[in-house]
N, C-alpha and C. Protein backbone atom coordinates (compact mmCIF):
# COMPACT_ATOMS: atom_id res chain seq x y z
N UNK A 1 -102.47 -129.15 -134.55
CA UNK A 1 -101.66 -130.26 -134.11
C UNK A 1 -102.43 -131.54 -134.30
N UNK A 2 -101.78 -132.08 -134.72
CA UNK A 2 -102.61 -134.06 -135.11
C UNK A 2 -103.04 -134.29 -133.49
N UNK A 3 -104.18 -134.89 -133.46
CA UNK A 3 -104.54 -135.51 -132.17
C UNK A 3 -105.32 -134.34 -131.01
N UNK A 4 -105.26 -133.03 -131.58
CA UNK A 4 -105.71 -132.37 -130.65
C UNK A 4 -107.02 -131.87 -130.86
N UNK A 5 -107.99 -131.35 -129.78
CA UNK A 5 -109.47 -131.20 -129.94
C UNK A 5 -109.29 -129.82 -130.58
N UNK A 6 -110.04 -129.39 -131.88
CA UNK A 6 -110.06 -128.30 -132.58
C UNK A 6 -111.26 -127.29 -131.81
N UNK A 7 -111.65 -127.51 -130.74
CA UNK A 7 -112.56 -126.70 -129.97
C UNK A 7 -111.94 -126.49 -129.06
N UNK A 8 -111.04 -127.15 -128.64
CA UNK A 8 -109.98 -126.23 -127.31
C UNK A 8 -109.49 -125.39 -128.02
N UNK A 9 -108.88 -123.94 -126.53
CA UNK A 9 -108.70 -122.79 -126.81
C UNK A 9 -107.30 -123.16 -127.05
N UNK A 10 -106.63 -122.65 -127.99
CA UNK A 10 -104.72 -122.69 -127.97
C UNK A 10 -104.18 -121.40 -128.06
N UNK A 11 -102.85 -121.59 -127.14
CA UNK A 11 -102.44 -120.24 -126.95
C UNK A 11 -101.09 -120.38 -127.67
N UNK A 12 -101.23 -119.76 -129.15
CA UNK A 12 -99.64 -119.64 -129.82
C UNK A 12 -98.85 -119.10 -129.16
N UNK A 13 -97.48 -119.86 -129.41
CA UNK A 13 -96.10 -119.65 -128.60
C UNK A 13 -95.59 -118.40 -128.74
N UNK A 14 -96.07 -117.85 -129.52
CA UNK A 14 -95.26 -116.37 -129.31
C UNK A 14 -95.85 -115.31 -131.15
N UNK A 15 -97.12 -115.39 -130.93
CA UNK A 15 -97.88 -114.50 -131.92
C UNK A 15 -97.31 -113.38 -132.49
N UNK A 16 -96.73 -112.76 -131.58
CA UNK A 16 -96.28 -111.49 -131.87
C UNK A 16 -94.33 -111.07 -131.61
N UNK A 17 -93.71 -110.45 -132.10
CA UNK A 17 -92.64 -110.38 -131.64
C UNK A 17 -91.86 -109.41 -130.66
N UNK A 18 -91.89 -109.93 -129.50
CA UNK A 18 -91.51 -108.76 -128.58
C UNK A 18 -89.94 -109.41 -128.32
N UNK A 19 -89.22 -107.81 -128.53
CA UNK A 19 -87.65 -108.33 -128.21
C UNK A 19 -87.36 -107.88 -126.76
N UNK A 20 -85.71 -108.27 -126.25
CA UNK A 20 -85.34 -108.03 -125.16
C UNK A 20 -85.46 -106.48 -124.64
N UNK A 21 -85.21 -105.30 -125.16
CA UNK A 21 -84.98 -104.39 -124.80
C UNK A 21 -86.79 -103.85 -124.23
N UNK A 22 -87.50 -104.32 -125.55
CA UNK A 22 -88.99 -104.20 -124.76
C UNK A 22 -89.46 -105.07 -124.18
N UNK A 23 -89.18 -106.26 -123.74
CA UNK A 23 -89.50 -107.06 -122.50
C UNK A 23 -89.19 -106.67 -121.34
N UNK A 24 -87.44 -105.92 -121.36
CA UNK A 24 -87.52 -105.48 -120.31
C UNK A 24 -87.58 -104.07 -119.79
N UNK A 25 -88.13 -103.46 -120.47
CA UNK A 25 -88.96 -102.05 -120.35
C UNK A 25 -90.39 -102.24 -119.83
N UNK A 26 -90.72 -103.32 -120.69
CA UNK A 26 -92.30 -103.06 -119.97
C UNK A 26 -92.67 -104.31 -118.68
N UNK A 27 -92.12 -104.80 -118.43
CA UNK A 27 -91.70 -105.41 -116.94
C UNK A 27 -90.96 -104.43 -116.21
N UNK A 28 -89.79 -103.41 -116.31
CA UNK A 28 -89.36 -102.70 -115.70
C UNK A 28 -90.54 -101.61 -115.13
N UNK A 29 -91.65 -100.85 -116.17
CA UNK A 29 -92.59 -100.68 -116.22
C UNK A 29 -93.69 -100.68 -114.77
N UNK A 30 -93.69 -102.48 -115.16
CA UNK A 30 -94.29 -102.85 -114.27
C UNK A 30 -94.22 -102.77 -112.92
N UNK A 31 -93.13 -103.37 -112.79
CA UNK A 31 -92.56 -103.15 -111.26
C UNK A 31 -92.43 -101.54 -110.55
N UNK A 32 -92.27 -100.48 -111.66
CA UNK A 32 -92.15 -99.32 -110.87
C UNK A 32 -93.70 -98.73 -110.65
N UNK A 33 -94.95 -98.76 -111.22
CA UNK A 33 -95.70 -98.75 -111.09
C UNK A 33 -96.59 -99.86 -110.18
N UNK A 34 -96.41 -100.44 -109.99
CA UNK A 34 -97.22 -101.57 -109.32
C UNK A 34 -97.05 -101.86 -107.95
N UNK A 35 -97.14 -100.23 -107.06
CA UNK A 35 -97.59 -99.95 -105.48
C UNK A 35 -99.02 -100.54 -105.25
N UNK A 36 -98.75 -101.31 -104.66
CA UNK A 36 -100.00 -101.93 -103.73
C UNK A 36 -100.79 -103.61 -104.51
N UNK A 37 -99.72 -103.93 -105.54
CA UNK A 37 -99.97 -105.25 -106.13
C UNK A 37 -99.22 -104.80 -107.60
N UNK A 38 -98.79 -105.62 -107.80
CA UNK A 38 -97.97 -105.44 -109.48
C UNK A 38 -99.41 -106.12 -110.58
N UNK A 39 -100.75 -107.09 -110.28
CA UNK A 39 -101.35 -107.62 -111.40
C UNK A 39 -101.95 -106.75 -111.82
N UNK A 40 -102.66 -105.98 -111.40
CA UNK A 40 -103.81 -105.10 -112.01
C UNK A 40 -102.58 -103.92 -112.95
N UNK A 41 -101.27 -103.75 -112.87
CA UNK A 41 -100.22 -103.06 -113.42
C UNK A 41 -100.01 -104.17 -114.64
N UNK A 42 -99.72 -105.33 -114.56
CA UNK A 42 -98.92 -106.24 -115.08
C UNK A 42 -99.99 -106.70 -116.43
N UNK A 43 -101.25 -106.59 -116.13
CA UNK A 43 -102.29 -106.83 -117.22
C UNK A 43 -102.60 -105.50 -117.94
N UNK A 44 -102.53 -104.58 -117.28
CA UNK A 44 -102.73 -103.22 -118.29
C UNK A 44 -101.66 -103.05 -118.93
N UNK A 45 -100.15 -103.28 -118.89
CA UNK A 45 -98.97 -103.23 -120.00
C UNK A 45 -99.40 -104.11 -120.89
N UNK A 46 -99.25 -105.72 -120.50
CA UNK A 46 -99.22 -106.33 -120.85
C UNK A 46 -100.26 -106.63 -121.56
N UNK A 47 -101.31 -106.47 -122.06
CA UNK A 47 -102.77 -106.77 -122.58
C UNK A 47 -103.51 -105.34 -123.57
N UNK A 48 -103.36 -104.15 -122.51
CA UNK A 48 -103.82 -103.10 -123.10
C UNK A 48 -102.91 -102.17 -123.91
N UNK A 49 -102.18 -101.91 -123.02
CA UNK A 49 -100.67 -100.91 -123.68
C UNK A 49 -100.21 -101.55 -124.67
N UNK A 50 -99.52 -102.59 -124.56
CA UNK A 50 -98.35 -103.33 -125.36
C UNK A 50 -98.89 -104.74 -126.27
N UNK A 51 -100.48 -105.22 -126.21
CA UNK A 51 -100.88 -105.74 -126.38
C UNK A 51 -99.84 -107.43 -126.87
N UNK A 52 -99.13 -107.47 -126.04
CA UNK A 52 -98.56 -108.84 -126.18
C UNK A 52 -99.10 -110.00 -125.82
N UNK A 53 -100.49 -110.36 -125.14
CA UNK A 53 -100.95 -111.58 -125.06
C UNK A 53 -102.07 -110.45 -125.07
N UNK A 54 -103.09 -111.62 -125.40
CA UNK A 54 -105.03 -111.54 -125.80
C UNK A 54 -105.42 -111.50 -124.31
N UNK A 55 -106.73 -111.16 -123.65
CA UNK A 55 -107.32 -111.18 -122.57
C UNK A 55 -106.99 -112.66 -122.04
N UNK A 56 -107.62 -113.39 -123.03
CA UNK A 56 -107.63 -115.07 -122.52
C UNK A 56 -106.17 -115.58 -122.25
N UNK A 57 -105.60 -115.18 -123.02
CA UNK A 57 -103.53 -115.84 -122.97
C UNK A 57 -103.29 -115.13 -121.71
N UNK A 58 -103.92 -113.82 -121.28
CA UNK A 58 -103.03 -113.61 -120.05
C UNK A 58 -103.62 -113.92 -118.63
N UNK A 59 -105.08 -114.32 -119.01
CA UNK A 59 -106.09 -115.03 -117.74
C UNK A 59 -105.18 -116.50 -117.56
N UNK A 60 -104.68 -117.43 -118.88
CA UNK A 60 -104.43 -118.53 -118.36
C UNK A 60 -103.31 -118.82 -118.04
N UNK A 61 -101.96 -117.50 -118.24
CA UNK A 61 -101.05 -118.20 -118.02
C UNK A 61 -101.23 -117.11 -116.33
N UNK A 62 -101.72 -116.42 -115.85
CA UNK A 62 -101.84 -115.87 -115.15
C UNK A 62 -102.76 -116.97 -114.16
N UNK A 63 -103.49 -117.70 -114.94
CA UNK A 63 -104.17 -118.91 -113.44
C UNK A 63 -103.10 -119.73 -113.39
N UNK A 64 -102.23 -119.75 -114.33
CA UNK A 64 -101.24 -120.93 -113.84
C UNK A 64 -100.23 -120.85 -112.92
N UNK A 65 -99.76 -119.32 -113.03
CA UNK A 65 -98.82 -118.43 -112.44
C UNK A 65 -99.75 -118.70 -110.93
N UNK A 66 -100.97 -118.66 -110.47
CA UNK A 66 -101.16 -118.32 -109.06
C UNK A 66 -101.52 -119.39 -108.48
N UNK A 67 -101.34 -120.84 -109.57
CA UNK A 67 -101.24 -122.41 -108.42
C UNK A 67 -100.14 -122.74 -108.45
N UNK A 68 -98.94 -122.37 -109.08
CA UNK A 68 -97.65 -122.47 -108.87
C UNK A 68 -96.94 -122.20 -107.38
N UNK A 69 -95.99 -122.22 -106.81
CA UNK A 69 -95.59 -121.76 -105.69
C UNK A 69 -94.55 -120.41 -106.15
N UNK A 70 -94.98 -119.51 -105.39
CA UNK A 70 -94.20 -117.94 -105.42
C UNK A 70 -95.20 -116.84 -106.33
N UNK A 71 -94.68 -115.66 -106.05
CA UNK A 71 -96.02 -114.81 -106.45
C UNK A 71 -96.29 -114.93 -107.64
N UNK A 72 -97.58 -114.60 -107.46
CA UNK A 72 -98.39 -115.37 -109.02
C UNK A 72 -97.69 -113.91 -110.08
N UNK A 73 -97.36 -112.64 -110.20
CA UNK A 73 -96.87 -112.15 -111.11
C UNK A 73 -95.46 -112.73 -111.66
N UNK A 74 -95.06 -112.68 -110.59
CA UNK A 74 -93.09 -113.00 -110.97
C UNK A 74 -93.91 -114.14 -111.60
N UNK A 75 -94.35 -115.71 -111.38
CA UNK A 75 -94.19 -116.33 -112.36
C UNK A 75 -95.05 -116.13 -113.70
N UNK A 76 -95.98 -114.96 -113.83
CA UNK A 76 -96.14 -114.61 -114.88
C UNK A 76 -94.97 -114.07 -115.56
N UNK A 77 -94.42 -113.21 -115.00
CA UNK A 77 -93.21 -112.60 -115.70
C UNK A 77 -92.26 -114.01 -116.46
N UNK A 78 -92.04 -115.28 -115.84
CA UNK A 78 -91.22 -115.56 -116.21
C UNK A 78 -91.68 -116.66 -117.68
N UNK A 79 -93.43 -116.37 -117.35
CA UNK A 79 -93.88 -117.63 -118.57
C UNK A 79 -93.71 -116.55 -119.62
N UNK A 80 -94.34 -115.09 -119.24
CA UNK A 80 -93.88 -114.72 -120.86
C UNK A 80 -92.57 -114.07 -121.33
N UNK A 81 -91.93 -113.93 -119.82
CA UNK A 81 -90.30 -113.69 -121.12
C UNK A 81 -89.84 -115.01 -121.78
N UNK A 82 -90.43 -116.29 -121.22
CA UNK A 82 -89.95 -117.64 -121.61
C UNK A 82 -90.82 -117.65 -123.49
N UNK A 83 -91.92 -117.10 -123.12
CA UNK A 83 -92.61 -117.27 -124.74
C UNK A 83 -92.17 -116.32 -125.46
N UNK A 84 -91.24 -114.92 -125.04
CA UNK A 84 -91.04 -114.17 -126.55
C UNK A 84 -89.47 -114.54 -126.29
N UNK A 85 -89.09 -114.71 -125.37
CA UNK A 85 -87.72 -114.68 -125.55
C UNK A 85 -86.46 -115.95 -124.90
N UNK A 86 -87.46 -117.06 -124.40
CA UNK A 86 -86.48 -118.17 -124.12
C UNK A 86 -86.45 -118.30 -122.56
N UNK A 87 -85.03 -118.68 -122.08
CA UNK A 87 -84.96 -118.93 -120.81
C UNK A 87 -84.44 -117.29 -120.66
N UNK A 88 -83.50 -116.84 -121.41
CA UNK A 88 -82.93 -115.43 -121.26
C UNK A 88 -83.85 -114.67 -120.89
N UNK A 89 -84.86 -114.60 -121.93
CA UNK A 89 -86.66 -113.46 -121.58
C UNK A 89 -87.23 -113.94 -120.34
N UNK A 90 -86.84 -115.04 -119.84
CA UNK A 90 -87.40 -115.47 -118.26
C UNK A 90 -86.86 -113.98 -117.34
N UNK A 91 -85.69 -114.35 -117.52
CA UNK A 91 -84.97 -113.82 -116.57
C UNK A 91 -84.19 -112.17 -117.11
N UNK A 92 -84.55 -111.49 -117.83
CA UNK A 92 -84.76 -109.93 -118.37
C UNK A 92 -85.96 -110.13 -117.72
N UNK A 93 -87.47 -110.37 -117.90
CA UNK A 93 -88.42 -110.28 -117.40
C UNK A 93 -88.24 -110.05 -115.65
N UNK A 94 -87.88 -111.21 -114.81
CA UNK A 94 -88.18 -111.04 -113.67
C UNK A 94 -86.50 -110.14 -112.96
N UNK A 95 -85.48 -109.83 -113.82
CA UNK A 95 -85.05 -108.68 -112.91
C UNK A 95 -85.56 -107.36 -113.61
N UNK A 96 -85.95 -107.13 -114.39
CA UNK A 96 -86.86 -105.87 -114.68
C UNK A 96 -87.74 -105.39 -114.02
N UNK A 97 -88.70 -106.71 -113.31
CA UNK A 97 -89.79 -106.88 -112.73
C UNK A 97 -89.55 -106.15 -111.11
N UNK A 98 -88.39 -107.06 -110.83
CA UNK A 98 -87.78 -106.88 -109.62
C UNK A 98 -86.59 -105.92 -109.33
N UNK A 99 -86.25 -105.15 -109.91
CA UNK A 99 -85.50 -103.91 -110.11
C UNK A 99 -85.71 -102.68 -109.26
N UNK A 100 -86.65 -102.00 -109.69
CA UNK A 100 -87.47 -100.77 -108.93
C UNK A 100 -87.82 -101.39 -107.88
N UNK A 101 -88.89 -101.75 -107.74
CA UNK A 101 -89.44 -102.75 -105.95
C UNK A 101 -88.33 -102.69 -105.24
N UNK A 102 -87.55 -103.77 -105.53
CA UNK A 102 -86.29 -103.89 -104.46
C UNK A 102 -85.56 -102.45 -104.27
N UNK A 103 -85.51 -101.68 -105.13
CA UNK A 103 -84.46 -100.45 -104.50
C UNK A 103 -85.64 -99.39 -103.69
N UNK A 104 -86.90 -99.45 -104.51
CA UNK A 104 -88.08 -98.19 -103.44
C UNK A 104 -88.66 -99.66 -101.81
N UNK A 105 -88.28 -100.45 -102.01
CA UNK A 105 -88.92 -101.43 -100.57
C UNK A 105 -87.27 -100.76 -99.65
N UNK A 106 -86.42 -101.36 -100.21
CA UNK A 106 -84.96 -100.69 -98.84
C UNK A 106 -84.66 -99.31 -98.54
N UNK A 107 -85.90 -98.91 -99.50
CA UNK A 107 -85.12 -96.69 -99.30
C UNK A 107 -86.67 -96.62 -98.47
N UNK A 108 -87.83 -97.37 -98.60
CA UNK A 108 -89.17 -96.95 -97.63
C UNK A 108 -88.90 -97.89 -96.20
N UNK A 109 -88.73 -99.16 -96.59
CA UNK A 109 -88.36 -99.90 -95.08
C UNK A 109 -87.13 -99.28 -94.63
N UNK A 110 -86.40 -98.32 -94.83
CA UNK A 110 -85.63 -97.47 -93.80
C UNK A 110 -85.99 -96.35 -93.39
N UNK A 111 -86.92 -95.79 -93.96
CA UNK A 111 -87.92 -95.12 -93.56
C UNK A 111 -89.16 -95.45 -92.77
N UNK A 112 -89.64 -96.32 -93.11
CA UNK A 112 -90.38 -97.07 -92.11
C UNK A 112 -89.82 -97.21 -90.20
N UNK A 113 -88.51 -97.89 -90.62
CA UNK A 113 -87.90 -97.87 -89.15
C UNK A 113 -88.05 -97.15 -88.79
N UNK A 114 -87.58 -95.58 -89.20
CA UNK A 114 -87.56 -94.61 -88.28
C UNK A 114 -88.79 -93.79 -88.06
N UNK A 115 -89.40 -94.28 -88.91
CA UNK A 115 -91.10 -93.11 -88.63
C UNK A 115 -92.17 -94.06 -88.33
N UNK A 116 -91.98 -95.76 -87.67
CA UNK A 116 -92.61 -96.27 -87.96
C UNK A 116 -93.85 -96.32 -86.46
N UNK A 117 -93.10 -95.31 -85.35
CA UNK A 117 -94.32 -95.02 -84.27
C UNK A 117 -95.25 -94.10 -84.26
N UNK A 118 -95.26 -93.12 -85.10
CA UNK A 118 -96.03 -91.79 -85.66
C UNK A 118 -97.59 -92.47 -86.11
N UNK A 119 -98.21 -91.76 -85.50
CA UNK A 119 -99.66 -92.50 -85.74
C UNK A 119 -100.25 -92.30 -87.29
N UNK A 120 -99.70 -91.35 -87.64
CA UNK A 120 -100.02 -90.88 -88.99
C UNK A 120 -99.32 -91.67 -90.08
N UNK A 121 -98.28 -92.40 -90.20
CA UNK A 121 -98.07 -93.53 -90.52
C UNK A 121 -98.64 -94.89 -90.22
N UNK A 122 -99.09 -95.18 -89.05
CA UNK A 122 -100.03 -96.22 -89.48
C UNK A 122 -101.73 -96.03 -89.95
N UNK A 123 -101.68 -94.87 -89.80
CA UNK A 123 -103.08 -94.34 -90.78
C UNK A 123 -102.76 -94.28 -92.11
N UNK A 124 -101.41 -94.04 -92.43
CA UNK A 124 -101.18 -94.22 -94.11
C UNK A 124 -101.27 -95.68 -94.64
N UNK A 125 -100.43 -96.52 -93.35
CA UNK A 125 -100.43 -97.95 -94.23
C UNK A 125 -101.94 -98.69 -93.94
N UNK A 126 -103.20 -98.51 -93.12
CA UNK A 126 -104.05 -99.02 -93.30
C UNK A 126 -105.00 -98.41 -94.15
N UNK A 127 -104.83 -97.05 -95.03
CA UNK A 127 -105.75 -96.47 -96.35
C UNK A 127 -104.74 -97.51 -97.70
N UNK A 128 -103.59 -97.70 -97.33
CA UNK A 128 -102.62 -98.70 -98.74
C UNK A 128 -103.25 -100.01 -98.98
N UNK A 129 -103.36 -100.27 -97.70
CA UNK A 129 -103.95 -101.59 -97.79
C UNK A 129 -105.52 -101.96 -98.46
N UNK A 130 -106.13 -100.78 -97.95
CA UNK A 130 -107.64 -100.70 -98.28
C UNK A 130 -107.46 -100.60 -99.97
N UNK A 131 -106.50 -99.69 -100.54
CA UNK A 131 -105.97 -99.16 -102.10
C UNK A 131 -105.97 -100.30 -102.86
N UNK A 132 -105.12 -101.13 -102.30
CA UNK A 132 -104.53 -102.38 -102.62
C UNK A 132 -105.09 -103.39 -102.94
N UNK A 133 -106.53 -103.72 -101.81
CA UNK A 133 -107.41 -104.25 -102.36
C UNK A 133 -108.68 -103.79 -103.30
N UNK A 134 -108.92 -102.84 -103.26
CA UNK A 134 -109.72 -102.27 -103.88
C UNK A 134 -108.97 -102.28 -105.51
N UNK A 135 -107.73 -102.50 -105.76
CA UNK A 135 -106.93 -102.83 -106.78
C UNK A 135 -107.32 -104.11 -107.50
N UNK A 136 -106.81 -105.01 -106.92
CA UNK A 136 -107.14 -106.41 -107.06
C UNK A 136 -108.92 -107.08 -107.55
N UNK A 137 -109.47 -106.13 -106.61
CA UNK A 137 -111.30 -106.66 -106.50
C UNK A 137 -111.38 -105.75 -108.31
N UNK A 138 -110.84 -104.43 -108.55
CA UNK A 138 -111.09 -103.91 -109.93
C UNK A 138 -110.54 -104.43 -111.62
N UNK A 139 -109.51 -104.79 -110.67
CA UNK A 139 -109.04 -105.74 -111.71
C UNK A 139 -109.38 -106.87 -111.82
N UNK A 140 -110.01 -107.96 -110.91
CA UNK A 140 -110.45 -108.76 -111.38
C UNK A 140 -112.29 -109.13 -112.19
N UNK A 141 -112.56 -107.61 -111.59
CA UNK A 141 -113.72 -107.39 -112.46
C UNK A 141 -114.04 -107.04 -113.80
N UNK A 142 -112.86 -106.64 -114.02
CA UNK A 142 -112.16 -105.89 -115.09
C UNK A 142 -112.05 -106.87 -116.33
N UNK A 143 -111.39 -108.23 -115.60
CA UNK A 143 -110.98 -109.01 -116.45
C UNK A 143 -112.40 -110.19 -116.52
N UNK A 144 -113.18 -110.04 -115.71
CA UNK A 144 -114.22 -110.73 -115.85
C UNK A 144 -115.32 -110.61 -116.82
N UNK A 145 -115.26 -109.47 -116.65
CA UNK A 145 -116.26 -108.92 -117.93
C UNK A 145 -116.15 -109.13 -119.48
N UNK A 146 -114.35 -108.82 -119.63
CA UNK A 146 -114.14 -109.23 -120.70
C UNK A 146 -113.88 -110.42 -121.35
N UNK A 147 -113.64 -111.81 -120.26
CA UNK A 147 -113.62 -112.85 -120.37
C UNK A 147 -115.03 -113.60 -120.81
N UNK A 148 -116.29 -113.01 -120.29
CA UNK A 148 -117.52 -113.44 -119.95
C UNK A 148 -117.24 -115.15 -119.82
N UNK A 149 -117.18 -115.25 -118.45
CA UNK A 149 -117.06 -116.87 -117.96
C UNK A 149 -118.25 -117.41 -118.19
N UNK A 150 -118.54 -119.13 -118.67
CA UNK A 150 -119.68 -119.38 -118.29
C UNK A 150 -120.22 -119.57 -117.19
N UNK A 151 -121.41 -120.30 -117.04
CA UNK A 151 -121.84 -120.66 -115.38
C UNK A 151 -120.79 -121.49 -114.61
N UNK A 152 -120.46 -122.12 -115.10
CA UNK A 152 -119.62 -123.26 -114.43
C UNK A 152 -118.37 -122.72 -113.79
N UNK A 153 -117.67 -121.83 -115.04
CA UNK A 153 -116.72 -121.06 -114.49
C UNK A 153 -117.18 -119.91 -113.42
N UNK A 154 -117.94 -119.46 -113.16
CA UNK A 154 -118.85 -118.40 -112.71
C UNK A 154 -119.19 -119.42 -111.14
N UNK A 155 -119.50 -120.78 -111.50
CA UNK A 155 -119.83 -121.21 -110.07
C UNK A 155 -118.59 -121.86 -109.55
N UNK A 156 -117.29 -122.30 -110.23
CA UNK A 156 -116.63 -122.56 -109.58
C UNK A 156 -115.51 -121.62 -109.00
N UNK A 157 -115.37 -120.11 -109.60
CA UNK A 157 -115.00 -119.10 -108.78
C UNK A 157 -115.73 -118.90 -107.82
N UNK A 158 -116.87 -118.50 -107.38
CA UNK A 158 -117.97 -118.54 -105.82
C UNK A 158 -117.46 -119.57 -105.23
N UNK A 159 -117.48 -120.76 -105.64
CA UNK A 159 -116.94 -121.65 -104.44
C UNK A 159 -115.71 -121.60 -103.77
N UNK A 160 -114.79 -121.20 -104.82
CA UNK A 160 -113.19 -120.72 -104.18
C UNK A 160 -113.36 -119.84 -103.56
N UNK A 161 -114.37 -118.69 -103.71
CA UNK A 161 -114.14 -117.88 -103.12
C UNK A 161 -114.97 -117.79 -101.54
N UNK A 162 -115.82 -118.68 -101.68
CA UNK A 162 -116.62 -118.85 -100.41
C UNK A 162 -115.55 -119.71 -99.69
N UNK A 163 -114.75 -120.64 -99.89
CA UNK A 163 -114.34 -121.77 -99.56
C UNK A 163 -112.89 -121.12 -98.78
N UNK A 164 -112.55 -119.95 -99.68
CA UNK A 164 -110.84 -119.40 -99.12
C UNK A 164 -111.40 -118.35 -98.05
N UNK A 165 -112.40 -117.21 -98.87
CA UNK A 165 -112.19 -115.87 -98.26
C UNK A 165 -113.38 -116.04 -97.02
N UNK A 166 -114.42 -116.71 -96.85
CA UNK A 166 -115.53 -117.24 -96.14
C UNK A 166 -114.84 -118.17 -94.81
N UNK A 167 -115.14 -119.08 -95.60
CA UNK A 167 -114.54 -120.49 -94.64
C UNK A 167 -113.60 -120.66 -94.12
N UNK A 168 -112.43 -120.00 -94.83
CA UNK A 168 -110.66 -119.80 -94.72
C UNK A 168 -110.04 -121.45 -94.69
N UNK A 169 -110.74 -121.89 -95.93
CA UNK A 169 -109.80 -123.04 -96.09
C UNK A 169 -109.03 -122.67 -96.64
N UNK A 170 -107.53 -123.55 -96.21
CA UNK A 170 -105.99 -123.19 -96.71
C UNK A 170 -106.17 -123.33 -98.57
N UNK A 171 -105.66 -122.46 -99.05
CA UNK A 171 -105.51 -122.15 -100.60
C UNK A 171 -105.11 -123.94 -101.45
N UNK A 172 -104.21 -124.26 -100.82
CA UNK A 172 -103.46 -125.76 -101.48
C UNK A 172 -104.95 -126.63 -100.68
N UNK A 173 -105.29 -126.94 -100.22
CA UNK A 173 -106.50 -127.42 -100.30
C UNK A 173 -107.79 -127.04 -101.17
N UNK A 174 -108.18 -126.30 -101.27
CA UNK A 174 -109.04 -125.78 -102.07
C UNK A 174 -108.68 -126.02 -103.71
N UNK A 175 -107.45 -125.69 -104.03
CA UNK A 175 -106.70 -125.73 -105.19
C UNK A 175 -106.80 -127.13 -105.75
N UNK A 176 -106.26 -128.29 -104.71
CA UNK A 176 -106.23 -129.45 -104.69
C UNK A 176 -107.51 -130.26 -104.78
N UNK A 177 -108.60 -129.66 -104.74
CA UNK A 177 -110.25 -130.00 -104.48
C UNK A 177 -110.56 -129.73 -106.03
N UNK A 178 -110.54 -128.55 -106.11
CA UNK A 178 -111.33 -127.55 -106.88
C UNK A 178 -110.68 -127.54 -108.41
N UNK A 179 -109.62 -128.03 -108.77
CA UNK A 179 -108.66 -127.85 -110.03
C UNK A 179 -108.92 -129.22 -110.46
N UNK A 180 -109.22 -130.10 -110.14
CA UNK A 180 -109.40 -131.29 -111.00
C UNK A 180 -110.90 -131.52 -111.22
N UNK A 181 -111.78 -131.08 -110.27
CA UNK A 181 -113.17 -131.49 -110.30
C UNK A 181 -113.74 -130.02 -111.57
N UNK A 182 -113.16 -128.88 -111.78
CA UNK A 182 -113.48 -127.89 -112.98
C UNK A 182 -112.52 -128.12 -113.92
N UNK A 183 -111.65 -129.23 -114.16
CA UNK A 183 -111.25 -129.36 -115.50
C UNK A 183 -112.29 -130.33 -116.04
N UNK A 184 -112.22 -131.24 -115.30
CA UNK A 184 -113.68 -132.36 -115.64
C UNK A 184 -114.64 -131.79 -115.92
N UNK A 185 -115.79 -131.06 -115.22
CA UNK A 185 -116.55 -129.97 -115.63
C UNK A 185 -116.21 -129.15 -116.79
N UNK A 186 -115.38 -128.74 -117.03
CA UNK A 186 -115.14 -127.88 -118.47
C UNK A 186 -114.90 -128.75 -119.59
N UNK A 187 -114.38 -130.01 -119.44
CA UNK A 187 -114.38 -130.59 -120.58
C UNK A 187 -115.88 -131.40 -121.29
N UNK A 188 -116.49 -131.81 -119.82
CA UNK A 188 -117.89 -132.18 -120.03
C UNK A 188 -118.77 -131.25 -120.72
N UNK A 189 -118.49 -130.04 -120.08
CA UNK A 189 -119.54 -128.37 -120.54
C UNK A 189 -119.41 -128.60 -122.38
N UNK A 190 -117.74 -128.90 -122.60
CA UNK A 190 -117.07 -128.88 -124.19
C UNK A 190 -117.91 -129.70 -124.93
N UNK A 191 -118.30 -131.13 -124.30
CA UNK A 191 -119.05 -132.03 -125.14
C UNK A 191 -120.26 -131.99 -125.42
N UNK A 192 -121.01 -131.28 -124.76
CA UNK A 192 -122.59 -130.69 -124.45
C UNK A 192 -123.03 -129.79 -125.40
């Protein structure tokens, strides 16, 4: 593109061609598999299986997806049905996404009601939870490795993460701190 830095990373609009019927298979996919968090599901279709975005295309539209407001997958879902398939691939994407979930959440939360004083049920949902994160912490190691961040990126994740999971400053604060002072930093790192 005229005017643009040939050392920034660019993420082509749609590299590869994925149509509707497999957009919404492998978002449907997603959602039926993805007990205890849909990302660590949503990057193995999407990256490993089906290889429709590169490690890096799905780290960034995936950081963009989680300063947005609403869960950071659904709006992944809806940036890449928007890149293979329009506003339509938005939305095949997020009821595919949201398909399975919604019918296994109203057939378990009615189950829940009724079994929900049994002690052995709340020993199930505090090993899910432990699952769940132990999900999230693997997958994001997962994707770290293969990203290899530099320092900067490397020190300005520690600080979010000291700053949210440590300190428990509210997320939109931190976000609001921390997102303009590491774009500056990364573009400085660029000129160096």
């Amino acid at each position: 593109m005229p005017g643009s830095d040939a050392s920034a990373p660019s993420l082509p609009k749609a590299a590869k061609r994925v149509g509707r019927m497999e957009l919404f298979l492998g978002f449907l996919k997603i959602g039926v598999l993805g007990f205890g968090g849909v990302a660590p599901w949503a990057r193995r279709v999407i990256v490993e299986e089906r290889a429709w975005l590169s490690e890096e295309e799905y780290a960034s539209l995936l950081g963009v997806g989680q300063i947005l407001p609403g869960p950071n997958t659904l709006n992944l879902a809806v940036m890449v049905g928007d890149r293979f398939q329009r506003a339509l691939g938005a939305l095949i994407a997020v009821a595919a996404l949201m398909t399975m979930p919604l019918a296994i959440l109203m057939a378990v939360a009615s189950l829940y009601e009724r079994f929900a004083a049994f002690p052995e049920v709340a020993s199930a949902m505090s090993g899910t939870a432990a699952a769940a994160a132990g999900l999230v912490i693997g997958t994001a190691l997962k994707m770290t490795r293969r990203l290899r961040p530099t320092r900067m990126a490397i020190l300005f994740g520690l600080v979010a993460f000291v700053a949210i999971g440590v300190l428990r400053f509210p997320l939109i604060a931190v976000v609001a701190v921390l997102a303009p002072i590491s774009i500056a930093a990364a573009a400085l790192e660029r000129r160096a």
